[in-house]
Structures are given as C-alpha cells and as structure tokens.
C-alpha atoms as a PDB file:
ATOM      1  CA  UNK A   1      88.512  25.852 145.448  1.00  0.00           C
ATOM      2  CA  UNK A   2      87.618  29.473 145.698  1.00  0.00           C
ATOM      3  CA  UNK A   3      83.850  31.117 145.650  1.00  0.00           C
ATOM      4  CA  UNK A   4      85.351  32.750 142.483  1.00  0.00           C
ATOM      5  CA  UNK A   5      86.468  29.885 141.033  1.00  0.00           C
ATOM      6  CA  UNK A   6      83.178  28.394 141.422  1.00  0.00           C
ATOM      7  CA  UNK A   7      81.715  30.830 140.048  1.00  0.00           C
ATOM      8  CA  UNK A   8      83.949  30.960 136.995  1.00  0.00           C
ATOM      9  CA  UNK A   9      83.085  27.140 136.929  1.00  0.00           C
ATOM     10  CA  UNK A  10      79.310  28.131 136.251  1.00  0.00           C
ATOM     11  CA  UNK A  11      79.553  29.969 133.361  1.00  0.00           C
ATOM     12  CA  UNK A  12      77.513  33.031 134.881  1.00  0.00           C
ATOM     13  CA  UNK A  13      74.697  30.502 135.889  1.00  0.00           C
ATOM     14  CA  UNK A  14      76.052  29.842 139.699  1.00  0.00           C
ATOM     15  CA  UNK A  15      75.846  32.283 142.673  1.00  0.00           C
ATOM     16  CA  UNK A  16      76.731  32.689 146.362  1.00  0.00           C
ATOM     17  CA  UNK A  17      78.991  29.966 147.022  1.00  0.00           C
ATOM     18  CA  UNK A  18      79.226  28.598 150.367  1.00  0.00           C
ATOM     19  CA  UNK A  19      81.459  25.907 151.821  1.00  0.00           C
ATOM     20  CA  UNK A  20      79.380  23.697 153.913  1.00  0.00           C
ATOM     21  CA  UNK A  21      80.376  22.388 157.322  1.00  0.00           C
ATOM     22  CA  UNK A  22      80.906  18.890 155.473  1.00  0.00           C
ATOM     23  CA  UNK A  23      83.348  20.885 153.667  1.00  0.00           C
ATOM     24  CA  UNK A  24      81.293  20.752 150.563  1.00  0.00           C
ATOM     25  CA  UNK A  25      81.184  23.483 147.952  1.00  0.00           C
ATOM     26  CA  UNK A  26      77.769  24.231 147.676  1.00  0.00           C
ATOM     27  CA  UNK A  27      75.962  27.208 145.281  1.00  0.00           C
ATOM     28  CA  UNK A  28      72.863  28.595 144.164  1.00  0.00           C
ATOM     29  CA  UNK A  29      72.327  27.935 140.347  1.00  0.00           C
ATOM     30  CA  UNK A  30      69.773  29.142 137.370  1.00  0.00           C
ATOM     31  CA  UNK A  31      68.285  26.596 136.078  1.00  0.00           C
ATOM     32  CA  UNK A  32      65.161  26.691 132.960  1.00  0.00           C
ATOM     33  CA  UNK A  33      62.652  26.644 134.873  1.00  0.00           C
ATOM     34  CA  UNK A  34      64.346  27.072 138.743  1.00  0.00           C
ATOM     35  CA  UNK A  35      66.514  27.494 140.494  1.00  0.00           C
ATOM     36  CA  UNK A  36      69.121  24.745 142.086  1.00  0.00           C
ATOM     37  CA  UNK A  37      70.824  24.275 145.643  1.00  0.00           C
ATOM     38  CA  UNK A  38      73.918  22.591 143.855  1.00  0.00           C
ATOM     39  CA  UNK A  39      75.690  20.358 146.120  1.00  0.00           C
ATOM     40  CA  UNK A  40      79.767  19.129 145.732  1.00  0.00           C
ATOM     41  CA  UNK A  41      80.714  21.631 143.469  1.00  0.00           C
ATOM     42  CA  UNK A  42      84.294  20.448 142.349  1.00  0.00           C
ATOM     43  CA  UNK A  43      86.541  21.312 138.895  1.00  0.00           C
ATOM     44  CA  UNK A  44      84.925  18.755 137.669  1.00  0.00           C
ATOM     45  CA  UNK A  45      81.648  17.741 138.627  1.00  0.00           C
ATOM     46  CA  UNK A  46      79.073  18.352 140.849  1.00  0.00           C
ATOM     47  CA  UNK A  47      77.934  15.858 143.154  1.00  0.00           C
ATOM     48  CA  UNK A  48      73.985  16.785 143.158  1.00  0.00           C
ATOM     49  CA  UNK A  49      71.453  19.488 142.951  1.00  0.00           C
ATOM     50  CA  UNK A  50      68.176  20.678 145.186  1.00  0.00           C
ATOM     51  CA  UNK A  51      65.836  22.345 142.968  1.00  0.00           C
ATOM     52  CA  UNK A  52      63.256  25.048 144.397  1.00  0.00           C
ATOM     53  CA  UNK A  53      61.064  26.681 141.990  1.00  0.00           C
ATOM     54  CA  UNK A  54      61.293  30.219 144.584  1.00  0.00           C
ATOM     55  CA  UNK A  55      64.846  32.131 144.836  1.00  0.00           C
ATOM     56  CA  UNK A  56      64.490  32.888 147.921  1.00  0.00           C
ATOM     57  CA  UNK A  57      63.842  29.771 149.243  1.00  0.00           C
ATOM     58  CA  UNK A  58      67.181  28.120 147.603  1.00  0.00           C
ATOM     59  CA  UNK A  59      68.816  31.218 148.747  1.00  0.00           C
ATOM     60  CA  UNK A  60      67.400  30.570 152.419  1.00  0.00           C
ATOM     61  CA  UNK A  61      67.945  27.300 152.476  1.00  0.00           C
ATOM     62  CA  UNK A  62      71.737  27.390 151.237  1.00  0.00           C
ATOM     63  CA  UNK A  63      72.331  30.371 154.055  1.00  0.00           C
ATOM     64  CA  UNK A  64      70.956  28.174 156.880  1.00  0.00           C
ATOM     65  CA  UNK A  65      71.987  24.332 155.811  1.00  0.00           C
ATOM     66  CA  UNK A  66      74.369  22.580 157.714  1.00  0.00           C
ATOM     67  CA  UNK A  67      75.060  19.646 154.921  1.00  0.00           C
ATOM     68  CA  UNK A  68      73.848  16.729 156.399  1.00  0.00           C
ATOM     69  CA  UNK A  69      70.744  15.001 155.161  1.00  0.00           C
ATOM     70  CA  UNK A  70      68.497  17.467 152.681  1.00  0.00           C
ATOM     71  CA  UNK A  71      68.494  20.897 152.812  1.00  0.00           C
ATOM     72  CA  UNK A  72      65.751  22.784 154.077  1.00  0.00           C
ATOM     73  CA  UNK A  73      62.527  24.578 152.858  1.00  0.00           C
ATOM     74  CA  UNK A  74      59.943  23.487 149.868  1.00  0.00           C
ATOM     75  CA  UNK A  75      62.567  21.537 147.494  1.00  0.00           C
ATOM     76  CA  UNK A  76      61.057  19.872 144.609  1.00  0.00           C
ATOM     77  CA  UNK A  77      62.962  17.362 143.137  1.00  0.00           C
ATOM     78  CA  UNK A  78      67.076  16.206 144.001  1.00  0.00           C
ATOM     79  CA  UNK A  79      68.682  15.343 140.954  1.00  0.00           C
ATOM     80  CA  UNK A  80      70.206  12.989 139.351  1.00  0.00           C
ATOM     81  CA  UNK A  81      68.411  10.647 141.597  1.00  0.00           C
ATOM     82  CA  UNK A  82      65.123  12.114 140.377  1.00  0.00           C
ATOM     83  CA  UNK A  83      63.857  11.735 144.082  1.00  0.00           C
ATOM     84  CA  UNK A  84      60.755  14.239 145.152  1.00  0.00           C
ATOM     85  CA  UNK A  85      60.287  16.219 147.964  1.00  0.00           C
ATOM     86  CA  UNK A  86      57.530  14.380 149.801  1.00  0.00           C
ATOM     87  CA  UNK A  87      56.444  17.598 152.041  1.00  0.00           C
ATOM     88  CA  UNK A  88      56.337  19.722 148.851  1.00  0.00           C
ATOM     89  CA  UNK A  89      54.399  16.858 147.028  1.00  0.00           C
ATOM     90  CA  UNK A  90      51.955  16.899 149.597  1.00  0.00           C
ATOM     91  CA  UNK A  91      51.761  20.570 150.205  1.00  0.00           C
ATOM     92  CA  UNK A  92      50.627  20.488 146.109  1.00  0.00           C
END
C-alpha cells in the first residue's frame, strides 16, 4: 500500500495517509457531516472509522496517534460499532 494508492482508493474523499506504528493504514476522510480518522485502510476495506466533527482535531489526532486503543482528542462516535465517545458525550 502506498499514501497514493490510498488516496486513489478514496475517490478524492481521503487525505494524509499515515501508516501507524501497528502498521495500519490510517487517513483522514470527508464525511456529510465530518470528518473521519479512518482506521485499516486496505484495497478492500477499511477496518473502522473515528469521526470528529472539527478538522483539525482528526488532523491532530491522526499526526499524534500511536494505534493502540482510541485515538485522541473530542471523537464522537467509532463506527461501525456505533460506540460514543464518553468524554465528548459528557463535555456536551
């Protein structure tokens, strides 16, 4: 996999890839209505997706994650398990 490749793969939708120190592909995506931390990013699939309804903070939080348990900053919602951030549910 290549950060061009992955790229190509989103279909002008996915941004600054990163491999992870897992080795996971990992991406910032445009989503509706915000914007994703996608996770496992293969030719296929992806494996999951951290969304943030800031930019920045997916952006931030892509830049500084090391891959191992959830990312960083004010995450809503990882899909497809549908499971919310309790820090940002409490912070609203």
């Amino acid at each position: 996999m290549t950060e061009e490749r992955i790229v190509e793969l989103g279909g002008g939708t996915y941004s600054q890839p990163r491999q992870l120190p897992t080795g996971e592909w990992a991406c910032i995506g445009r989503m509706l209505f915000t914007w994703a931390l996608v996770i496992g990013v293969t030719e296929q699939s992806t494996d999951r997706r951290y969304c943030y309804e800031r930019e920045q903070d997916a952006r931030s939080a892509l830049e500084t994650w090391d891959g191992i348990d959830d990312p960083p900053g004010p995450w809503i919602k990882e899909k497809p398990s549908n499971r919310i951030n309790s820090e940002w549910a409490k912070a609203k």
